[in-house]
Protein backbone atom coordinates (compact mmCIF):
# COMPACT_ATOMS: atom_id res chain seq x y z
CA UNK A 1 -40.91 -35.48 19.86
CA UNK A 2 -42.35 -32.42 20.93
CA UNK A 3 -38.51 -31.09 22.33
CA UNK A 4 -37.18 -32.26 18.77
CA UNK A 5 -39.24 -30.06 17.07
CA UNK A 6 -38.81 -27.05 19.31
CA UNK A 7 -34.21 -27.62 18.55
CA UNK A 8 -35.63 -27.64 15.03
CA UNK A 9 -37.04 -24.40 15.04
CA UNK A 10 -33.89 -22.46 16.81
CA UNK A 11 -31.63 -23.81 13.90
CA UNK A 12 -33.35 -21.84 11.33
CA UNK A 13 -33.23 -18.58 13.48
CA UNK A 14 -29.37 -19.05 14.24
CA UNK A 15 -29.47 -19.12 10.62
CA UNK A 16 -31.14 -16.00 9.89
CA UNK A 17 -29.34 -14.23 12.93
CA UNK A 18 -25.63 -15.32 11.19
CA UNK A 19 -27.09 -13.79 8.17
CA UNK A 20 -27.92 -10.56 9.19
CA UNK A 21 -24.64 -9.90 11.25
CA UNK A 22 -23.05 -11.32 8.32
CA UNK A 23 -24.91 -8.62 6.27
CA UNK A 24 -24.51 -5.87 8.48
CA UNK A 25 -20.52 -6.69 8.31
CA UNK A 26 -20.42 -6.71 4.62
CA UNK A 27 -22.26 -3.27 4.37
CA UNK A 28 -20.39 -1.98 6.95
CA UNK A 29 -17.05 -3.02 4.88
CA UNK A 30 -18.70 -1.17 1.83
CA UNK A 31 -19.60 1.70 3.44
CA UNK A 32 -16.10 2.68 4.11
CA UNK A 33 -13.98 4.04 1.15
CA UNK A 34 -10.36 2.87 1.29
CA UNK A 35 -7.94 4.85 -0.96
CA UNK A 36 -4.16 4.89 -1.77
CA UNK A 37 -2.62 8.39 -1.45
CA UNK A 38 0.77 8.16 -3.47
CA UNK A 39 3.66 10.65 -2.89
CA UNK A 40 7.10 10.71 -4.36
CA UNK A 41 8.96 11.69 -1.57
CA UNK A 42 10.03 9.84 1.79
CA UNK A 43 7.34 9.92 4.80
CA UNK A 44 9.72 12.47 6.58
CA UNK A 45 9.64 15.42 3.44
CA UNK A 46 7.45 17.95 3.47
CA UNK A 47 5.25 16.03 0.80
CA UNK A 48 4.93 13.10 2.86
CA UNK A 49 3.46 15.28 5.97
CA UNK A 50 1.41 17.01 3.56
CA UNK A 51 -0.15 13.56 2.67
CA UNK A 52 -0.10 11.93 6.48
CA UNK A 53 -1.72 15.22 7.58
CA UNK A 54 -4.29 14.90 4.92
CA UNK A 55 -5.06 11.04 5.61
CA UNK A 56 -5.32 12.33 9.64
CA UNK A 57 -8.34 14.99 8.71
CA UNK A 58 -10.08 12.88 6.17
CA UNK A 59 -10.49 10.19 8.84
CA UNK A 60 -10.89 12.67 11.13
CA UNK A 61 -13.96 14.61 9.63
CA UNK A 62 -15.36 11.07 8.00
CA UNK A 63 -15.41 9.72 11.23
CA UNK A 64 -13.44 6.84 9.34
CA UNK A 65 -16.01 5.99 6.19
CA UNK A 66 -13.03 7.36 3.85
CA UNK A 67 -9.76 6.85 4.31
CA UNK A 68 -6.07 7.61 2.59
CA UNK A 69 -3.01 4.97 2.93
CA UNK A 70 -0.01 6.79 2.12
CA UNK A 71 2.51 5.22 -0.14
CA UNK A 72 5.80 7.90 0.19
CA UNK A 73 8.77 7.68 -2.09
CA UNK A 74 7.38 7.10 -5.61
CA UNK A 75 6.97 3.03 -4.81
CA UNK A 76 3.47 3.26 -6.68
CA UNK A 77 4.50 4.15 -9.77
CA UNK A 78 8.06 3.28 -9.77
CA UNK A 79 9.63 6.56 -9.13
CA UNK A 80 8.76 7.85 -13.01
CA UNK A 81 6.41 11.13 -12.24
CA UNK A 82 5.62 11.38 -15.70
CA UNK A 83 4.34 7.99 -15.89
CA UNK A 84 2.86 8.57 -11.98
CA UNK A 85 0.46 11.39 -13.70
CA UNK A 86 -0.99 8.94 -16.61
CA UNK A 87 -1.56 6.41 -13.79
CA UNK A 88 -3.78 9.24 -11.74
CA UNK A 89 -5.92 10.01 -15.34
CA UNK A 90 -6.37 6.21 -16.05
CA UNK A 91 -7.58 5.82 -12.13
CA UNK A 92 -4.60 2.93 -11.32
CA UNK A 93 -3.65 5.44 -8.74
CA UNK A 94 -6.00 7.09 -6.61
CA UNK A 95 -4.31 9.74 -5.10
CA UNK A 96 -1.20 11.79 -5.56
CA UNK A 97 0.71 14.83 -4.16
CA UNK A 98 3.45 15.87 -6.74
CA UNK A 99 5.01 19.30 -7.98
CA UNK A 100 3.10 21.57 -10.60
CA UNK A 101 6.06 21.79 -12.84
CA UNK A 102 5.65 17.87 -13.48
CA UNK A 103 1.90 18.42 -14.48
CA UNK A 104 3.29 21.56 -17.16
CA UNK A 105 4.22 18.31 -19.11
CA UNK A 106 -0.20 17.46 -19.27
CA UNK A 107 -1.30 20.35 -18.77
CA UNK A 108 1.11 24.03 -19.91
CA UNK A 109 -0.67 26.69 -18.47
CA UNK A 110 0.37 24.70 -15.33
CA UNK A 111 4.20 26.52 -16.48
CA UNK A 112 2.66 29.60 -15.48
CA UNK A 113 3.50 29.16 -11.87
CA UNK A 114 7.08 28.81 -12.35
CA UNK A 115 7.69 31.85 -14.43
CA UNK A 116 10.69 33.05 -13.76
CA UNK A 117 10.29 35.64 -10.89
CA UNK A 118 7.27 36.05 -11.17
CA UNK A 119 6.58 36.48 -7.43
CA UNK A 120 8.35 38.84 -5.19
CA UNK A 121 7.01 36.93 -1.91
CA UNK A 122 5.43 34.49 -0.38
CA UNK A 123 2.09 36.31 0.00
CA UNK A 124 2.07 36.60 -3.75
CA UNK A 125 2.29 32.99 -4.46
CA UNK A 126 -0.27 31.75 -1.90
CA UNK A 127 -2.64 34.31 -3.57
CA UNK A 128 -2.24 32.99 -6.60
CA UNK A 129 -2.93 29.75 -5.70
CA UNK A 130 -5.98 30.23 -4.00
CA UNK A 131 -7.19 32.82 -6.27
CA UNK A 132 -8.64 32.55 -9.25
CA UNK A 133 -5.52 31.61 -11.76
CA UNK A 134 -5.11 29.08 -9.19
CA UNK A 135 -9.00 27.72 -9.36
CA UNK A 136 -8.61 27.86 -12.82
CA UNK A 137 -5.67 25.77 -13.29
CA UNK A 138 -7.08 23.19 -10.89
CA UNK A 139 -10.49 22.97 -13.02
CA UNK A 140 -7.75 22.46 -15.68
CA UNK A 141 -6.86 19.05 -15.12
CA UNK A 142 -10.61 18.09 -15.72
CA UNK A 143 -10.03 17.19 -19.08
CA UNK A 144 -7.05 14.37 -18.05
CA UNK A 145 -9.63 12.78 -15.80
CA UNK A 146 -8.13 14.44 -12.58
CA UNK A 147 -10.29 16.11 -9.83
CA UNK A 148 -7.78 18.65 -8.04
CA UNK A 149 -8.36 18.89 -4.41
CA UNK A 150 -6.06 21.83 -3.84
CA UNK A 151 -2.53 23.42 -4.12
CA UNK A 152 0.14 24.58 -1.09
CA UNK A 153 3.72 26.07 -2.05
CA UNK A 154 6.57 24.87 -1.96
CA UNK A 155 9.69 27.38 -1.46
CA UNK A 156 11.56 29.26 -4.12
CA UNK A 157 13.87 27.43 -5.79
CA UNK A 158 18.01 28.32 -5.03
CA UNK A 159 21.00 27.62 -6.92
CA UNK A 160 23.56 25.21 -5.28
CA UNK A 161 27.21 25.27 -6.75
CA UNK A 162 30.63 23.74 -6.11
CA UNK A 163 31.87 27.02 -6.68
CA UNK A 164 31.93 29.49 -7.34
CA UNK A 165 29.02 31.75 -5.08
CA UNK A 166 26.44 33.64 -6.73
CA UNK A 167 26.52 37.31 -6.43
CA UNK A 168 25.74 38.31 -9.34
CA UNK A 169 24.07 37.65 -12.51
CA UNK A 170 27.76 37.10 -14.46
CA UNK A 171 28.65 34.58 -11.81
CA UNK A 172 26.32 32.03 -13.66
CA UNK A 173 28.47 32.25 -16.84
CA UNK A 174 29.81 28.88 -17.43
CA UNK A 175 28.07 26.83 -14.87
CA UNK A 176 26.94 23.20 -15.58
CA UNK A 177 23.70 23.16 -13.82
CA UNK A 178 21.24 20.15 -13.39
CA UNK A 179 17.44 21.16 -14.53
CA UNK A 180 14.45 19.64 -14.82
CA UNK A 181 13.49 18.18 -18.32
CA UNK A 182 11.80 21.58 -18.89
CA UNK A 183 12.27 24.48 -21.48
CA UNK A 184 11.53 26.99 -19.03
CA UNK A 185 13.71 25.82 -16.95
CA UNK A 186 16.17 25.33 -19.65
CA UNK A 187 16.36 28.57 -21.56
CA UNK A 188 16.02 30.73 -18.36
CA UNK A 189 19.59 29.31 -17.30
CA UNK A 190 20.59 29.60 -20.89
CA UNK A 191 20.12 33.54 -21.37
CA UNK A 192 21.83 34.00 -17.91
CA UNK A 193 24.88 32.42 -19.48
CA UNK A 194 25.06 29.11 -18.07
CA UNK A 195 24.86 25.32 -19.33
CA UNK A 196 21.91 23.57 -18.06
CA UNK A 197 21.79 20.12 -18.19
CA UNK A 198 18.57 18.38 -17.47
CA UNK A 199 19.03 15.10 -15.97
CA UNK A 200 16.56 12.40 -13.70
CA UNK A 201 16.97 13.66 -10.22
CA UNK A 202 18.05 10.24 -9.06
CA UNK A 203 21.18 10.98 -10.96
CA UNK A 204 22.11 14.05 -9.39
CA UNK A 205 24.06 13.34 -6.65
CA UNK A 206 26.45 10.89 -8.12
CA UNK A 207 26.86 13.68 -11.18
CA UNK A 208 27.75 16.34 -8.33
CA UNK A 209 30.18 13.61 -6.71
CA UNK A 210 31.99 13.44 -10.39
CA UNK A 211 32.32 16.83 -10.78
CA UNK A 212 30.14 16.11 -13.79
CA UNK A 213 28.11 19.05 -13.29
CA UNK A 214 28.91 22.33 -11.00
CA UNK A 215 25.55 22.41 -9.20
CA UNK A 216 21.46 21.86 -9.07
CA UNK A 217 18.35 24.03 -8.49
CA UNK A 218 15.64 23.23 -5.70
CA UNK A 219 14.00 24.04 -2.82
CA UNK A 220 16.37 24.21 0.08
CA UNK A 221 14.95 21.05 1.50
CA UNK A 222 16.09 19.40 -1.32
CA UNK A 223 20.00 19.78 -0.95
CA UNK A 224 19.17 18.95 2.75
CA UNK A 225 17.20 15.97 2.53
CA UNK A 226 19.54 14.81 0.13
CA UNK A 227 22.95 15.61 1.40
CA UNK A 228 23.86 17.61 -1.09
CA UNK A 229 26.17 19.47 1.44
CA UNK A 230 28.59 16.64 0.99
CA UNK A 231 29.31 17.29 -2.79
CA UNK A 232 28.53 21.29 -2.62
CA UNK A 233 29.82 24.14 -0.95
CA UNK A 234 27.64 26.82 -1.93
CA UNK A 235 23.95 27.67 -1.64
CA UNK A 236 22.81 30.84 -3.15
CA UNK A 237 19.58 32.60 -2.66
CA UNK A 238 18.68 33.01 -6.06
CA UNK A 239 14.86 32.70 -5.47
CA UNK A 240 14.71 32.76 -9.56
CA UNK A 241 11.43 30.12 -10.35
CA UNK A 242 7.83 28.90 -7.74
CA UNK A 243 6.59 26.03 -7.81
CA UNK A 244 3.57 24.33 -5.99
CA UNK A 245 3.01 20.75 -4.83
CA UNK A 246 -0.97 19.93 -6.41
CA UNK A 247 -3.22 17.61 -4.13
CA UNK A 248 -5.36 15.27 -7.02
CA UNK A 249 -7.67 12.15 -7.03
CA UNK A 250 -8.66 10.37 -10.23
CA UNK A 251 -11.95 11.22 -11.09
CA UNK A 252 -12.67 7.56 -10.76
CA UNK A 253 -11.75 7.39 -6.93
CA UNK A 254 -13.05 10.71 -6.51
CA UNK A 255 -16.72 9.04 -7.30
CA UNK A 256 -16.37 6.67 -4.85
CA UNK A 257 -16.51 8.75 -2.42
CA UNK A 258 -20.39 9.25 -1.39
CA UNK A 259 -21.25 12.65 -1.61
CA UNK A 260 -22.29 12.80 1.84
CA UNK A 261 -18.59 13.17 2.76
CA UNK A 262 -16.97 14.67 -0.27
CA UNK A 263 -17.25 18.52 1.39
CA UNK A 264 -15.22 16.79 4.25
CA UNK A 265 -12.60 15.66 1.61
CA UNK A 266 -12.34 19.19 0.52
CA UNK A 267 -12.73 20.53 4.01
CA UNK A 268 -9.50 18.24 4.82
CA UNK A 269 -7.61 19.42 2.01
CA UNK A 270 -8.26 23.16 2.50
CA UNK A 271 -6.99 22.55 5.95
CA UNK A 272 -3.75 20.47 5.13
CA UNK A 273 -2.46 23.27 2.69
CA UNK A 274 -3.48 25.99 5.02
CA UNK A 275 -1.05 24.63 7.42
CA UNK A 276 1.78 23.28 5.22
CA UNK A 277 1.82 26.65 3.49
CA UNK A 278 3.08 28.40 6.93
CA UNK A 279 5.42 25.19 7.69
CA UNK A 280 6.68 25.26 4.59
CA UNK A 281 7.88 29.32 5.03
CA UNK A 282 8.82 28.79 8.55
CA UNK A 283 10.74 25.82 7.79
CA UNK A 284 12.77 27.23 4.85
CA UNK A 285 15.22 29.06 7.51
CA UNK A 286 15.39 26.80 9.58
CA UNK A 287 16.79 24.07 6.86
CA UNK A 288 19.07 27.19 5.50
CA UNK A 289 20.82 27.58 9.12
CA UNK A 290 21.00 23.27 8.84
CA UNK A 291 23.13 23.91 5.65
CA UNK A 292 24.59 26.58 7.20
CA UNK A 293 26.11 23.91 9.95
CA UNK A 294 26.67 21.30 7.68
CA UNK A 295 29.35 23.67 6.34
CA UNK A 296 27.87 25.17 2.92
CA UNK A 297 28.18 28.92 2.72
CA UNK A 298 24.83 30.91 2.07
CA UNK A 299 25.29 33.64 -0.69
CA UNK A 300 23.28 36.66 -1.13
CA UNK A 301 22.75 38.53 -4.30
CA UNK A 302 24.17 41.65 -4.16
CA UNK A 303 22.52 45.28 -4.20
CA UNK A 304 20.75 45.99 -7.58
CA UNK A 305 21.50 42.15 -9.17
CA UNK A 306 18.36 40.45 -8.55
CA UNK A 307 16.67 43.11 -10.50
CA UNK A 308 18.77 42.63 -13.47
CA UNK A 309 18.98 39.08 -13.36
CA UNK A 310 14.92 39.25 -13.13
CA UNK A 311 14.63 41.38 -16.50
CA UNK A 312 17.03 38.68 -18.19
CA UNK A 313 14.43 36.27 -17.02
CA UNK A 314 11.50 38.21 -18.27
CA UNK A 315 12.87 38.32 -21.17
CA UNK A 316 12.06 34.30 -21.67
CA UNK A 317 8.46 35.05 -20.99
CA UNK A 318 7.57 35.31 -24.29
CA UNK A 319 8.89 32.28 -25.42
CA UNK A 320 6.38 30.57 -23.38
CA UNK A 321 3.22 32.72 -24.59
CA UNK A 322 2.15 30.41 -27.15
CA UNK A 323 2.43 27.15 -24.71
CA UNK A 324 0.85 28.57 -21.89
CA UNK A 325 -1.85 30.61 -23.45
CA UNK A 326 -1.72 34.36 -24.07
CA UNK A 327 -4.68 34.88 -22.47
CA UNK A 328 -3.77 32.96 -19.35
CA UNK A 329 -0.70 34.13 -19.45
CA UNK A 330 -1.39 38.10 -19.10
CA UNK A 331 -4.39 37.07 -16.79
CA UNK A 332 -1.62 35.59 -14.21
CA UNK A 333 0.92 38.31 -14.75
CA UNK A 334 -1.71 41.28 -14.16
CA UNK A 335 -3.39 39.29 -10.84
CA UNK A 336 0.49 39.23 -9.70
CA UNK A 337 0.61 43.33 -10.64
CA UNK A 338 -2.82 43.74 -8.52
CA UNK A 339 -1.27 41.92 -5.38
């Protein structure tokens, strides 16, 4: 009797034991803050680095108590950016990495970016975005229930055509050219003489097969990672509009994170677009020389034509004062005089 009682007593301490590992599993499960990162892009384009890189230094500096799972080419929200931007304010997404000019759509001052040569260089865009107009535009998307994290560039956007090359500003007389569903966009092709014809990107290839349209706008990646080289002949260095890829977290999955580690969030996102924004210049030539073997002939404008087609394009600035914000508006076109 006397050994009966002493197995009784070990069964309630196995008990209590299994308990508290149980316990200590469950808070360890809670501690850590699992998050979905959504991108629109394939894991290979520059936007799904971006958000790979980002999920490495969050880890990284969390020592694993938050984390990012990247979901590249728009599966989250179905490939509709528009709709992938609602989804971020409501907090069904908790992440995203997508362009500026989609988020001029929520937010117009966000327009201000892509101007029409607005920048002359590189330098002048990155200090932009991490100056103030930049800060301020971030702080911005407050109001849509959007915490941004931080913006890196993208590369100006170039004109691809069938034919013929771009040399000058009267060689865009005529053209059907794809756009983005964007007035800016729009009437800067418009006053250069040209036919722009928005359309949903996933539509643009076939449209360039059918000779439905003479050409598209992008970064150079863009014709490369889409083999645009098969359907066009000519890239042109136009440079004519920026644009900016904006790291955001709904302000609901932004509160999960403890604030213990939210610096380190930041920290991690300073550091991706530190990096990306050198990639992102270096890797502009390289794609260009791609193209270049691929068979597409790179156009220059000639001597004295970018600054005319530039006061064409200032000449749409206006039209855009209202939308943007006249205030905002001279506020990012004297920081761009002071650089």
């Amino acid at each position: 009797m006397k050994y009966h009682a002493q197995k009784c007593l070990k069964v309630p301490h196995l008990a209590i034991l299994a308990g508290l590992v149980l316990s200590a599993l469950a808070t360890d499960a809670m501690a850590a803050v699992n998050l979905r990162l959504a991108v629109p892009d394939p894991a290979q384009s520059s936007v799904g680095q971006a958000a790979n890189r980002f999920s490495e230094l969050v880890d990284e500096k969390t020592n694993g108590e938050v984390t990012f799972q990247v979901f590249p080419d728009g599966v989250l929200f179905g490939g509709d950016q528009n709709a992938a931007i609602n989804q971020l304010g409501s907090g069904a997404l908790d992440g995203l990495i997508l362009a500026s000019s989609v988020y001029a759509s929520f937010e117009p001052r966000m327009n201000a970016i892509s101007l029409p040569y607005l920048f002359n260089d590189y330098d002048q865009l990155q200090a932009y975005l991490d100056g103030e107009p930049g800060q301020e535009l971030l702080q911005s998307l407050e109001r849509l229930n959007i915490h941004g994290l931080d913006f890196f560039l993208r590369t100006f956007r170039n004109v691809t055509t069938r034919e013929p090359p771009i040399t000058t500003a009267e060689d865009f007389a005529g053209l059907t050219l794809r756009t983005p569903n964007n007035p800016l966009f729009v009437n800067l092709f418009k006053a250069l003489g040209a036919n722009p014809s928005p359309m949903a990107f996933s539509e643009v290839y076939s449209a360039l097969q059918l000779k439905a349209i003479d050409g598209q706008e992008n970064p150079v990646e863009v014709p490369w990672n889409n083999r645009f080289y098969e359907v066009q002949g000519q890239l042109n260095i136009t440079q004519h509009v920026a644009d900016a890829f904006l790291l955001a977290l709904s302000d609901a999955a932004w509160k999960r994170i403890p604030e213990e580690y939210r610096d380190e969030v930041q920290q991690a996102a300073d550091e991706m677009t530190s990096e990306r924004n050198q990639i992102e210049i270096e890797q502009e030539q390289v794609i260009i020389e791609q193209l270049k073997e691929k068979g597409m002939q790179v156009n220059q404008l000639a001597e004295g034509e970018r600054e005319k087609i530039q006061t064409i394009a200032q000449g749409t600035y206006e039209a855009f004062s209202d939308e943007i914000g006249e205030d905002f508006m001279n506020k990012s076109l004297e920081f761009v005089r002071q650089q």
